[in-house]
PDB file of N, CA and C in Angstrom:
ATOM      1  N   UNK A   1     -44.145  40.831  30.402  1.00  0.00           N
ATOM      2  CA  UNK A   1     -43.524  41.519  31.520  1.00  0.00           C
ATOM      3  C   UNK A   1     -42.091  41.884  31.137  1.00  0.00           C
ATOM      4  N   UNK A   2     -41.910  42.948  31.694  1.00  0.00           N
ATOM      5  CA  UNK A   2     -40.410  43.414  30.864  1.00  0.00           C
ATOM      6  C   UNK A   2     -39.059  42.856  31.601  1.00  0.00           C
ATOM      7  N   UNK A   3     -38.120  43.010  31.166  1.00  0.00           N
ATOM      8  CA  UNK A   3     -36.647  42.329  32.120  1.00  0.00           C
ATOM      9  C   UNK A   3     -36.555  43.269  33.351  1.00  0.00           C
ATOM     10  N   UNK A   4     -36.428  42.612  34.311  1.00  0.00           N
ATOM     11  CA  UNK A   4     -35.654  43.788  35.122  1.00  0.00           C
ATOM     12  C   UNK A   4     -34.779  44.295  34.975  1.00  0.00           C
ATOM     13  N   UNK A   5     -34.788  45.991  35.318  1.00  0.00           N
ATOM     14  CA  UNK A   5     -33.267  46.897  35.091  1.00  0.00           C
ATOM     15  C   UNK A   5     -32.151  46.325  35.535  1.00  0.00           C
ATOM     16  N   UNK A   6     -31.680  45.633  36.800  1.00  0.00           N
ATOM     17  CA  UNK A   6     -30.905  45.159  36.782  1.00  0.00           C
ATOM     18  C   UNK A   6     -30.294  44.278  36.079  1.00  0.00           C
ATOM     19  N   UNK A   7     -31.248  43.956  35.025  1.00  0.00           N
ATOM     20  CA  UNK A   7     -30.385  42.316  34.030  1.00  0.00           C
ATOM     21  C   UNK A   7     -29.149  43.683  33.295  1.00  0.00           C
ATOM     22  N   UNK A   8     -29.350  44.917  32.366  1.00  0.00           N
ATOM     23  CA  UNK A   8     -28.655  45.539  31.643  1.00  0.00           C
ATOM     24  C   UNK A   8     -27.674  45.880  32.645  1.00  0.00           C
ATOM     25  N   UNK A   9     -27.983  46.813  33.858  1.00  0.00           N
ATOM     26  CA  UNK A   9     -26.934  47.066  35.179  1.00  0.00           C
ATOM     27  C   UNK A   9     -25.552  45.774  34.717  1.00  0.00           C
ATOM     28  N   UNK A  10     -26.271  45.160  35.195  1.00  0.00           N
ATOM     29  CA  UNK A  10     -25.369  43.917  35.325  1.00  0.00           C
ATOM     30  C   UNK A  10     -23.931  42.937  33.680  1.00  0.00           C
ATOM     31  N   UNK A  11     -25.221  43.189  33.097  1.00  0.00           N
ATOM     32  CA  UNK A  11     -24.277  43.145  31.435  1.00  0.00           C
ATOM     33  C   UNK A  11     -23.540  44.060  31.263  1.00  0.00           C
ATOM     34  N   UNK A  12     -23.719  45.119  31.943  1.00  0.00           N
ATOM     35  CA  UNK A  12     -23.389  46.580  31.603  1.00  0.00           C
ATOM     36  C   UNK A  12     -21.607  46.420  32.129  1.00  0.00           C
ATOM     37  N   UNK A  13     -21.555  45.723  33.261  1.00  0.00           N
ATOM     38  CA  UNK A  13     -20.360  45.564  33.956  1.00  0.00           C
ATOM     39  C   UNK A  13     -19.550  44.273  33.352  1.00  0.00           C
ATOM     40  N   UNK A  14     -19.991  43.353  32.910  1.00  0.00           N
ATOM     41  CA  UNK A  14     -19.524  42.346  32.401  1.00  0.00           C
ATOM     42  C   UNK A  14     -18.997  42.446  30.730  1.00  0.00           C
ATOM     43  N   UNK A  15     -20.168  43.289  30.042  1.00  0.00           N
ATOM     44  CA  UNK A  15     -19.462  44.341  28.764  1.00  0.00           C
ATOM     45  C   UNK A  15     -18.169  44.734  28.971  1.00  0.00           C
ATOM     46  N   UNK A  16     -17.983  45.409  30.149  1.00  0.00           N
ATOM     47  CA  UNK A  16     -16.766  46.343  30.401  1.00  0.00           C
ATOM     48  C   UNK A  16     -15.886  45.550  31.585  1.00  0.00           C
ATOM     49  N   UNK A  17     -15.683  44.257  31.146  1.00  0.00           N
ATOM     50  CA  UNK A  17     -15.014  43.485  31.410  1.00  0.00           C
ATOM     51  C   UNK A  17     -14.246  43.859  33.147  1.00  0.00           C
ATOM     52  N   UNK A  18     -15.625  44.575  33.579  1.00  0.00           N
ATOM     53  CA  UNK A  18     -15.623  44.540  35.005  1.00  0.00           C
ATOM     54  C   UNK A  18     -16.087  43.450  36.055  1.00  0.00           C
ATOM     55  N   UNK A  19     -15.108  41.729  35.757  1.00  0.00           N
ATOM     56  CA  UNK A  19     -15.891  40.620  35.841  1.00  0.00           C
ATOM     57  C   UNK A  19     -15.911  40.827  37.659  1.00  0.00           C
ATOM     58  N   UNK A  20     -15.619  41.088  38.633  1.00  0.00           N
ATOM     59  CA  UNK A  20     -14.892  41.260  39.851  1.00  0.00           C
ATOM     60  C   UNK A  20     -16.338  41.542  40.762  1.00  0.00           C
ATOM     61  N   UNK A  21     -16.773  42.866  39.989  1.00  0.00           N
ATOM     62  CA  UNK A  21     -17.765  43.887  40.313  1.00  0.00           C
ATOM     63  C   UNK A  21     -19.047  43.497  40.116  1.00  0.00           C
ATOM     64  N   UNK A  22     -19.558  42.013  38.721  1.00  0.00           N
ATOM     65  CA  UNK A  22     -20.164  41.826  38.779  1.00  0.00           C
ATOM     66  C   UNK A  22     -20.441  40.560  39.408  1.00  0.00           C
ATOM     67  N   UNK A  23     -20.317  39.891  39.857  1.00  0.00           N
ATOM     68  CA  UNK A  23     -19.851  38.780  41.010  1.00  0.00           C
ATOM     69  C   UNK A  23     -20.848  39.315  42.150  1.00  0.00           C
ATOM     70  N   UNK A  24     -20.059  40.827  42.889  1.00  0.00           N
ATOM     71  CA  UNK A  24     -20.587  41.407  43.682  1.00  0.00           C
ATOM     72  C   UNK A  24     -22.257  41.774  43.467  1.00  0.00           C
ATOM     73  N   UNK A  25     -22.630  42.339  42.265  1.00  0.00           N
ATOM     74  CA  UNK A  25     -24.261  42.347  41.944  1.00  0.00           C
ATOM     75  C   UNK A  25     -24.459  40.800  41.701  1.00  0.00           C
ATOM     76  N   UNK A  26     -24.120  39.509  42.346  1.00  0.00           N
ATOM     77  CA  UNK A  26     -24.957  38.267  41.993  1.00  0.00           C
ATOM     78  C   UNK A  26     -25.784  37.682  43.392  1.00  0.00           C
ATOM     79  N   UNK A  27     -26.866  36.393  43.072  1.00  0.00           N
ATOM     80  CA  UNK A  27     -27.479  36.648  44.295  1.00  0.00           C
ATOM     81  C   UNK A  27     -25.954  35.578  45.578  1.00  0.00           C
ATOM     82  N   UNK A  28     -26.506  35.612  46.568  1.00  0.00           N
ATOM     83  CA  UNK A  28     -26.217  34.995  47.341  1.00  0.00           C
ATOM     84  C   UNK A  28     -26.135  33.064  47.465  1.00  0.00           C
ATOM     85  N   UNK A  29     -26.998  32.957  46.623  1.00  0.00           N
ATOM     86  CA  UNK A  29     -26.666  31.402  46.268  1.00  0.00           C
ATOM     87  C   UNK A  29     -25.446  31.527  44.870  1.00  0.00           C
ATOM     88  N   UNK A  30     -25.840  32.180  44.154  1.00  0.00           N
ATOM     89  CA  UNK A  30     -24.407  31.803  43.598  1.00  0.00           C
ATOM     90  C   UNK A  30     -23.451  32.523  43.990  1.00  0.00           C
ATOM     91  N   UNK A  31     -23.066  33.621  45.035  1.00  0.00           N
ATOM     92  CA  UNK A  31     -21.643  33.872  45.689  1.00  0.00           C
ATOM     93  C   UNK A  31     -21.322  32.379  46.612  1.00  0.00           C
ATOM     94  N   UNK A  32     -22.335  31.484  47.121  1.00  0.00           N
ATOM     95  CA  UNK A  32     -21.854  30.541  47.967  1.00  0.00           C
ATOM     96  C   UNK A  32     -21.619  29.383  46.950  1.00  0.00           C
ATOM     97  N   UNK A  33     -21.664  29.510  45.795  1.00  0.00           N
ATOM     98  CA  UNK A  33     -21.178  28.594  45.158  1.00  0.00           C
ATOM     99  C   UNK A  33     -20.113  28.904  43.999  1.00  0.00           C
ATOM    100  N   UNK A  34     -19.148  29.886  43.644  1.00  0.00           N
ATOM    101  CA  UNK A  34     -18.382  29.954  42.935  1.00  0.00           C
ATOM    102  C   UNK A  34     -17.523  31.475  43.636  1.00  0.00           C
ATOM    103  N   UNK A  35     -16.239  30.864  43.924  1.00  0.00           N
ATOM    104  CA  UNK A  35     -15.713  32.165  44.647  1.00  0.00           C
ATOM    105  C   UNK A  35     -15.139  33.303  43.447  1.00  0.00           C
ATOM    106  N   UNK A  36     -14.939  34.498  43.962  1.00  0.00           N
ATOM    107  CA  UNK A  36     -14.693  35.648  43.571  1.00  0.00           C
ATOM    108  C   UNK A  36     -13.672  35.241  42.220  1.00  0.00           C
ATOM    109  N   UNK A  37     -12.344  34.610  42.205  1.00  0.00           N
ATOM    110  CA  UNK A  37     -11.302  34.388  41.556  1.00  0.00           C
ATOM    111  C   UNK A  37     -11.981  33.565  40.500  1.00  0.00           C
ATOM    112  N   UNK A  38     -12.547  32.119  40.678  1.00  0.00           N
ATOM    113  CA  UNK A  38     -13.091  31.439  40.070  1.00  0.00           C
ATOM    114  C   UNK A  38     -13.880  32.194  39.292  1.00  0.00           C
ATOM    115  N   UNK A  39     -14.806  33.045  39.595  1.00  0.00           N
ATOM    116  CA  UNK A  39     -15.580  33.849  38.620  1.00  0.00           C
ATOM    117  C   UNK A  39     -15.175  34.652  37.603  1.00  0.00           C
ATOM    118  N   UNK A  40     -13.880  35.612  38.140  1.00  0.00           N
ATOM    119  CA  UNK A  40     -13.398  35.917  37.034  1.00  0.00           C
ATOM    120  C   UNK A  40     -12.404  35.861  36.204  1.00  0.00           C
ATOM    121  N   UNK A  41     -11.681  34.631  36.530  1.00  0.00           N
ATOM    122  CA  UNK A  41     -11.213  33.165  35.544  1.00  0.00           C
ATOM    123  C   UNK A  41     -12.158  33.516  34.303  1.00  0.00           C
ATOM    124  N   UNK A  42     -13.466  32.520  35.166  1.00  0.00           N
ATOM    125  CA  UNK A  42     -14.134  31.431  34.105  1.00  0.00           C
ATOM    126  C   UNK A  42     -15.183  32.296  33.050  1.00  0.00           C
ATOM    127  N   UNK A  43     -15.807  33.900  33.519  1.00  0.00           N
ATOM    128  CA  UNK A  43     -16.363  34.795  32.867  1.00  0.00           C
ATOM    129  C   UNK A  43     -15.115  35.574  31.600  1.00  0.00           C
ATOM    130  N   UNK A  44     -14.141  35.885  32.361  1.00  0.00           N
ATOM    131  CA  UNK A  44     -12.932  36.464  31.175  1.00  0.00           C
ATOM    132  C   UNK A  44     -12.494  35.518  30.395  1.00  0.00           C
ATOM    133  N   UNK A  45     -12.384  34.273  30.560  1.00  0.00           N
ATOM    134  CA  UNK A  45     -11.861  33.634  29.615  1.00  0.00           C
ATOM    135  C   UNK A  45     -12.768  33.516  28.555  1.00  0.00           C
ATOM    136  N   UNK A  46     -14.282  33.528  28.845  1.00  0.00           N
ATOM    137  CA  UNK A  46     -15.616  33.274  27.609  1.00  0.00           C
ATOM    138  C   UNK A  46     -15.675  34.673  27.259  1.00  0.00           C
ATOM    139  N   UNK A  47     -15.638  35.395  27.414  1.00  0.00           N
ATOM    140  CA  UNK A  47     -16.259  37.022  26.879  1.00  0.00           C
ATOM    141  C   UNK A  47     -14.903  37.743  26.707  1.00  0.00           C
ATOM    142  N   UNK A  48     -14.022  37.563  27.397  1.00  0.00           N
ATOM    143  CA  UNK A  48     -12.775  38.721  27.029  1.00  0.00           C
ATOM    144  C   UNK A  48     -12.279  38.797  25.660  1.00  0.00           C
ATOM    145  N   UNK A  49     -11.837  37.355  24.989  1.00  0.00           N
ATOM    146  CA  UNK A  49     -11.623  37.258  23.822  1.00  0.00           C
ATOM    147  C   UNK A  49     -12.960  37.373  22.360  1.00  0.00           C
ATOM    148  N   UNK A  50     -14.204  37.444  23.123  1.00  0.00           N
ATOM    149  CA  UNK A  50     -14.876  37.882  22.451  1.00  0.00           C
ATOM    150  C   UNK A  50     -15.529  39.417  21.988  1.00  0.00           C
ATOM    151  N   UNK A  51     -14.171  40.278  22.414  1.00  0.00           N
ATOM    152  CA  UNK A  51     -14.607  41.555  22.205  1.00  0.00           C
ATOM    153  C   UNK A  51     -15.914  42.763  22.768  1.00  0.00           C
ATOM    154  N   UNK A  52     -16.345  43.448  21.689  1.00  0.00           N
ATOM    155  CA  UNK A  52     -17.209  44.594  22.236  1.00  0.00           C
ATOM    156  C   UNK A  52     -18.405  43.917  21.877  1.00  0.00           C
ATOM    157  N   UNK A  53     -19.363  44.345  22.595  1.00  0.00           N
ATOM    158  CA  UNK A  53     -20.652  44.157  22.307  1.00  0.00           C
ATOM    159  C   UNK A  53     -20.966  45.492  20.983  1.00  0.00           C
ATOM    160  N   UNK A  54     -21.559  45.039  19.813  1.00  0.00           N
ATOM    161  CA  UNK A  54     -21.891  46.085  19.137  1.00  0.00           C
ATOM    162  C   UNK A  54     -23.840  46.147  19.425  1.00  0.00           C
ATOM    163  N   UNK A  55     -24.554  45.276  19.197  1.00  0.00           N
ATOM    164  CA  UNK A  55     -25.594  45.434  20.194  1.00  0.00           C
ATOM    165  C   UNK A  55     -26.513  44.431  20.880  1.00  0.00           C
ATOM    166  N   UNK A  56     -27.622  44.882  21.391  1.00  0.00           N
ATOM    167  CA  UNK A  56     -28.153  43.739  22.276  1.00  0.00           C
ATOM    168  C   UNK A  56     -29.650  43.858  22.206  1.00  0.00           C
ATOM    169  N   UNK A  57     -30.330  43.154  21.510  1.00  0.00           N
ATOM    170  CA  UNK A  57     -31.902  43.436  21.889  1.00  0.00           C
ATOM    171  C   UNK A  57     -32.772  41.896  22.619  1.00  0.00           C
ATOM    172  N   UNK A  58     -33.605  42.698  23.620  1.00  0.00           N
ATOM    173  CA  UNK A  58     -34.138  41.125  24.320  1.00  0.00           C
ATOM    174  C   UNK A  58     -35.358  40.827  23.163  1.00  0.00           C
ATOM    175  N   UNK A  59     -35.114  39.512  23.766  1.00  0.00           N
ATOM    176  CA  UNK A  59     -35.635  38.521  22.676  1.00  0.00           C
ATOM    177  C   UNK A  59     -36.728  37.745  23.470  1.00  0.00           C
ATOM    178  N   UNK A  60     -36.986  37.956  25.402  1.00  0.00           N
ATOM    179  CA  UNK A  60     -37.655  37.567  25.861  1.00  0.00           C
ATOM    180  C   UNK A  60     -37.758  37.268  27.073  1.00  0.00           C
ATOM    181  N   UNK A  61     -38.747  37.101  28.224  1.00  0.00           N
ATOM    182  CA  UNK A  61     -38.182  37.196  30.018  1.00  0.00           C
ATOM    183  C   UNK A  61     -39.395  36.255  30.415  1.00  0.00           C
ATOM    184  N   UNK A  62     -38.634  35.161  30.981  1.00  0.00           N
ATOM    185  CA  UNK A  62     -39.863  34.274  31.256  1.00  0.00           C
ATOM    186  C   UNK A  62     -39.272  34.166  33.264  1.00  0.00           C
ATOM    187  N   UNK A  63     -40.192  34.282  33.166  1.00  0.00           N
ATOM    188  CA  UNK A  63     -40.557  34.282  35.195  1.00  0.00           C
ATOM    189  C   UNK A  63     -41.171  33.313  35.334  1.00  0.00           C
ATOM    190  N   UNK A  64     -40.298  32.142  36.351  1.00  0.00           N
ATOM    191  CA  UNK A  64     -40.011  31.369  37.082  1.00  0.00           C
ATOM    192  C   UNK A  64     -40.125  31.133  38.636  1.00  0.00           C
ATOM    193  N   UNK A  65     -40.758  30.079  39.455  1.00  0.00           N
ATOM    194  CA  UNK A  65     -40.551  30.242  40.604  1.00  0.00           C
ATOM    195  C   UNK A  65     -39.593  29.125  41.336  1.00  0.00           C
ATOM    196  N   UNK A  66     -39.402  28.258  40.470  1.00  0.00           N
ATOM    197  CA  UNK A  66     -38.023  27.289  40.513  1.00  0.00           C
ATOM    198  C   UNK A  66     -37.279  27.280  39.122  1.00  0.00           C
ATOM    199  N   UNK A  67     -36.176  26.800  39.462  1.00  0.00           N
ATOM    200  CA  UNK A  67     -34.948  26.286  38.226  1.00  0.00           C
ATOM    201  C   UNK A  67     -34.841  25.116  38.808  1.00  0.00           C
ATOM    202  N   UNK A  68     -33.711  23.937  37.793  1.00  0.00           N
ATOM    203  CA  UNK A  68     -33.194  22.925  38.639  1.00  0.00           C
ATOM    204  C   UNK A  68     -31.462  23.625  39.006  1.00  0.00           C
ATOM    205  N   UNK A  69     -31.728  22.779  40.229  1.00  0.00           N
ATOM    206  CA  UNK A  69     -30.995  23.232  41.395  1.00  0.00           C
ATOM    207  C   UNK A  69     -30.340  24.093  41.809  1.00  0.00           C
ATOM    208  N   UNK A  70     -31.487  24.773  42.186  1.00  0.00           N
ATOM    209  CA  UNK A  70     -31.584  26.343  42.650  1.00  0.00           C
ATOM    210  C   UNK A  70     -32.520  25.808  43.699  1.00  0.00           C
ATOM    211  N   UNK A  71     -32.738  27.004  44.874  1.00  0.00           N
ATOM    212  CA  UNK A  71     -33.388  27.100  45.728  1.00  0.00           C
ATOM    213  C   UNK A  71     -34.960  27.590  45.195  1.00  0.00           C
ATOM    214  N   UNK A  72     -36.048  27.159  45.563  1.00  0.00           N
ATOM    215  CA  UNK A  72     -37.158  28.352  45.390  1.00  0.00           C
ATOM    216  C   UNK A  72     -37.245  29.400  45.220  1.00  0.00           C
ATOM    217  N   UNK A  73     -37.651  30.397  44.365  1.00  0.00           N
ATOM    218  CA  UNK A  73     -37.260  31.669  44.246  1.00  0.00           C
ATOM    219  C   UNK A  73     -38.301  32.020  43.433  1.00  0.00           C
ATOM    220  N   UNK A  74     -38.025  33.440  43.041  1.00  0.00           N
ATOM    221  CA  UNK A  74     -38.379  34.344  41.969  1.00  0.00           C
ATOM    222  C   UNK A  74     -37.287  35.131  40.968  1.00  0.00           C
ATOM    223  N   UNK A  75     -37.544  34.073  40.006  1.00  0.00           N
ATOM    224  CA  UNK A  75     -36.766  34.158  38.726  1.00  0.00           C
ATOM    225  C   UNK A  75     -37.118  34.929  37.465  1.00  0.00           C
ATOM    226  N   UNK A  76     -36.359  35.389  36.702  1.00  0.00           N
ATOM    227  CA  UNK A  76     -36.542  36.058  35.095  1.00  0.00           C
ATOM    228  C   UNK A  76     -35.476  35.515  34.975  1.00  0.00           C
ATOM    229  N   UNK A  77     -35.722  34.978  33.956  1.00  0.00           N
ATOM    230  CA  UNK A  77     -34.717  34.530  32.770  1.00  0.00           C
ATOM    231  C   UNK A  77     -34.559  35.460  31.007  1.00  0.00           C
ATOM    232  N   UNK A  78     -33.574  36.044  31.227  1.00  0.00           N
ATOM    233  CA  UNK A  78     -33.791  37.014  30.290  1.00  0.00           C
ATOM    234  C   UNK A  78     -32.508  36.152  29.131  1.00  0.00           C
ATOM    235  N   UNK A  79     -33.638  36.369  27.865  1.00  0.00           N
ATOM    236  CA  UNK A  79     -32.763  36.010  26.817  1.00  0.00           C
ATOM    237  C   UNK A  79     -32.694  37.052  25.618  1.00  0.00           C
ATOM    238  N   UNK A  80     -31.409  37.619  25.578  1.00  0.00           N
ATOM    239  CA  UNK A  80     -31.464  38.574  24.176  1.00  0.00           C
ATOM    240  C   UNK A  80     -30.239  37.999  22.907  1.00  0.00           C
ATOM    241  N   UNK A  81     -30.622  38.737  22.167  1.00  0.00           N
ATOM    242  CA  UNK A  81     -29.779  38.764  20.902  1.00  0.00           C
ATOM    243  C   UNK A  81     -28.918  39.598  21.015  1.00  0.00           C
ATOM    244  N   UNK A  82     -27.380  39.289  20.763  1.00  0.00           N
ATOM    245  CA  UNK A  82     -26.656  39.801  21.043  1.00  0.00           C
ATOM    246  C   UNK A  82     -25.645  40.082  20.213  1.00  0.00           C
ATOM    247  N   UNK A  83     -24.962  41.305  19.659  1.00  0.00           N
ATOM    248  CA  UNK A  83     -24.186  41.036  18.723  1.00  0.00           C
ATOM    249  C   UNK A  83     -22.587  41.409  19.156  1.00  0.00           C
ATOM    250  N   UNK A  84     -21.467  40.905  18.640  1.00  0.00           N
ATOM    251  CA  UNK A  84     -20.378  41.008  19.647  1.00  0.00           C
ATOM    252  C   UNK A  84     -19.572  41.021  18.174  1.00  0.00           C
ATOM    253  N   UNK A  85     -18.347  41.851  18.600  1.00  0.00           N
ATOM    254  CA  UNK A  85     -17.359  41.982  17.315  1.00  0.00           C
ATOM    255  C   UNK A  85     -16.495  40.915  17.071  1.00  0.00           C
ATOM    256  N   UNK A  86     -16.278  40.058  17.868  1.00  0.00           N
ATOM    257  CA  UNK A  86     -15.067  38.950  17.707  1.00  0.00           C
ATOM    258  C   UNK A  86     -15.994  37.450  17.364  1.00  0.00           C
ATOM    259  N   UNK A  87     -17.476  37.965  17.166  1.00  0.00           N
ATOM    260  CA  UNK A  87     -18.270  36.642  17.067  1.00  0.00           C
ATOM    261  C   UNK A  87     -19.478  36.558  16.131  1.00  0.00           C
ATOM    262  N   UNK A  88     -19.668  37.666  16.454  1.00  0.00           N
ATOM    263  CA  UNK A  88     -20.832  37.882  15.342  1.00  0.00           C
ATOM    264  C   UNK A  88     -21.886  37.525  16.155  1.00  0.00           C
ATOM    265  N   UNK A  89     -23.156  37.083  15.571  1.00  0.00           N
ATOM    266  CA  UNK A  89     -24.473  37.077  16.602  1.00  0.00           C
ATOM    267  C   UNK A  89     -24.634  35.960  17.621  1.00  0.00           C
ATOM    268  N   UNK A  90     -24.884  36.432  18.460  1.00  0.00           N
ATOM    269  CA  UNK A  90     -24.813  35.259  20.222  1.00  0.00           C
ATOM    270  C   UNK A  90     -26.355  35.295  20.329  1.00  0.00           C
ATOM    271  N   UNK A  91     -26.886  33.962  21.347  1.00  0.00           N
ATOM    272  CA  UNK A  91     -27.393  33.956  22.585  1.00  0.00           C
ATOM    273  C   UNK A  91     -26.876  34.592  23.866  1.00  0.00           C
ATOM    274  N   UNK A  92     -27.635  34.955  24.520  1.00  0.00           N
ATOM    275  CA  UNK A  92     -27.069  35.242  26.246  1.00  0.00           C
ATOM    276  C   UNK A  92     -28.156  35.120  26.968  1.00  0.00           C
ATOM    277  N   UNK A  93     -28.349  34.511  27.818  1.00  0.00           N
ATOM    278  CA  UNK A  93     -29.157  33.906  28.729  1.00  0.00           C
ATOM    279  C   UNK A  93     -29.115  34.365  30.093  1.00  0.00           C
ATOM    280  N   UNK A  94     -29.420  35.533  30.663  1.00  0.00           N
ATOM    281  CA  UNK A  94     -28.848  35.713  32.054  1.00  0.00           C
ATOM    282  C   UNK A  94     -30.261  35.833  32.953  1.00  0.00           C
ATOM    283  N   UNK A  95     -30.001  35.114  34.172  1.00  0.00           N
ATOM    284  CA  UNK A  95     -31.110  34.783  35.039  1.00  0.00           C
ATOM    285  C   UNK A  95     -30.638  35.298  35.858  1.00  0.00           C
ATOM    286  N   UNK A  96     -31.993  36.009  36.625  1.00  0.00           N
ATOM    287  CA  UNK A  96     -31.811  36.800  37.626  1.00  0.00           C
ATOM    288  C   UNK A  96     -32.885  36.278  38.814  1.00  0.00           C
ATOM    289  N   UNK A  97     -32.623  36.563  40.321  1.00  0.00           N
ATOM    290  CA  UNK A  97     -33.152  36.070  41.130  1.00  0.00           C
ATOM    291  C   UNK A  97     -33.916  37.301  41.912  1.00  0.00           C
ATOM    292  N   UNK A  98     -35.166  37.128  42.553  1.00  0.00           N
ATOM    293  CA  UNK A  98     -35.649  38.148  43.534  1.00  0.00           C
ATOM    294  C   UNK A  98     -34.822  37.892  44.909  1.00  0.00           C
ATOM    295  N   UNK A  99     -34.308  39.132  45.322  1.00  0.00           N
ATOM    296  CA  UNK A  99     -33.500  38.817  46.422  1.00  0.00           C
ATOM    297  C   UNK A  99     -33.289  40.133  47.250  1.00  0.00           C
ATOM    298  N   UNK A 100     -33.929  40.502  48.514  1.00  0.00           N
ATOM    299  CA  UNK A 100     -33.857  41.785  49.331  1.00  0.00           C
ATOM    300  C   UNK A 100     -34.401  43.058  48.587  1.00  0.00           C
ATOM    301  N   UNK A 101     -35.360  42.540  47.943  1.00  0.00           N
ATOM    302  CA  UNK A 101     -36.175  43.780  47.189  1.00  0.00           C
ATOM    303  C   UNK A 101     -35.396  44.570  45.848  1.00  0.00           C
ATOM    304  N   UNK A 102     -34.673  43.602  45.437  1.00  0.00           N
ATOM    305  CA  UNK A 102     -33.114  43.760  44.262  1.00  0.00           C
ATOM    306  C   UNK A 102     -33.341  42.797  43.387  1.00  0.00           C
ATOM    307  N   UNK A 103     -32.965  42.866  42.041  1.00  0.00           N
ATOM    308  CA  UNK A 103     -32.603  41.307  41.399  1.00  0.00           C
ATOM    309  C   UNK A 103     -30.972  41.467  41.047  1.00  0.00           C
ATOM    310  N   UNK A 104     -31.339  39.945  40.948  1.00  0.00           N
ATOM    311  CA  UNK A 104     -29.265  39.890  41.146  1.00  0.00           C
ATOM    312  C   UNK A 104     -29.006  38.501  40.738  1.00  0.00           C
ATOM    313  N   UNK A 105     -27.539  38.726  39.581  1.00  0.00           N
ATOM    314  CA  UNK A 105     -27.689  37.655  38.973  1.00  0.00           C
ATOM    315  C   UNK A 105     -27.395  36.562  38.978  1.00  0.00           C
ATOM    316  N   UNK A 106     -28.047  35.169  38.759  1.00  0.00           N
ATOM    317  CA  UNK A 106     -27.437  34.334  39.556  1.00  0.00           C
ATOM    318  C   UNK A 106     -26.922  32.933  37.906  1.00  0.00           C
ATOM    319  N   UNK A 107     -27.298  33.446  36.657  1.00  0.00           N
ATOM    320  CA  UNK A 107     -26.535  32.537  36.019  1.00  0.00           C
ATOM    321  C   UNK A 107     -26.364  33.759  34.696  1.00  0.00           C
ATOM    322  N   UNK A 108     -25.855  33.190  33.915  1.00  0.00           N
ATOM    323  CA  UNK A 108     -24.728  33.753  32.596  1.00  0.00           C
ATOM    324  C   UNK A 108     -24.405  32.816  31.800  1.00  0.00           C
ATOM    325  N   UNK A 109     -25.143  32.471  30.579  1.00  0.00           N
ATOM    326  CA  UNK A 109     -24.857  31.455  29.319  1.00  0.00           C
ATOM    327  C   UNK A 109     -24.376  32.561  27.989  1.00  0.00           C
ATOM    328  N   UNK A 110     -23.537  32.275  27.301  1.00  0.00           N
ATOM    329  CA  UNK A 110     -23.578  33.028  26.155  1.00  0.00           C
ATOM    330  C   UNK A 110     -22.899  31.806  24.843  1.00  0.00           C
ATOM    331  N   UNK A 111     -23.693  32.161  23.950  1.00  0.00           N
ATOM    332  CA  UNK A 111     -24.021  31.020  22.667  1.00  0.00           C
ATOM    333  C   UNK A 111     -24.452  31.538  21.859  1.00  0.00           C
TER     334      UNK A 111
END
């Protein structure tokens, strides 16, 4: 099953170190758990100094109907390969939630 469009939407803004905006595309359990400022603190401080993305291919999307501690849901967990200029090749892990007929993201690992 393929990633949902929204997982790239969403990298797409966090690439372009639009951390603010992407906050706003996340679901609703994680806006009630990490406020606006806090988010883009703790996202710019991991990715800002790590430069441009040079590229990104998924590596895989596994659908979920729980995480731990998360609410019940409908999950993809999308993991790609990622290549970044200040780092060279990453993990990125971004999980996305079914939410009002949208997905929207509700975590962000990069390794």
């Amino acid at each position: 099953m393929a990633a949902p469009a929204e997982t790239g939407e969403w990298l797409a803004l966090v690439d372009q170190g639009r951390y603010g905006q992407s906050r706003v595309r996340t679901g609703s359990y994680f806006r009630s758990r990490i406020d606006q400022n806090d988010w883009v603190d703790e996202v710019g401080a991991v990715r800002g100094p790590l430069g441009a993305v040079t590229s990104r291919t998924l590596v895989s999307v596994q659908h979920m109907t729980s995480l731990p501690d998360a609410p019940n849901g409908v999950y993809a967990v999308v993991t790609d390969r990622t290549g970044i200029a200040n780092k060279g090749p990453a993990t990125e892990t971004i999980t996305m939630v079914g939410e009002n007929e949208d997905w929207r993201a509700v975590g962000y690992v990069i390794r």
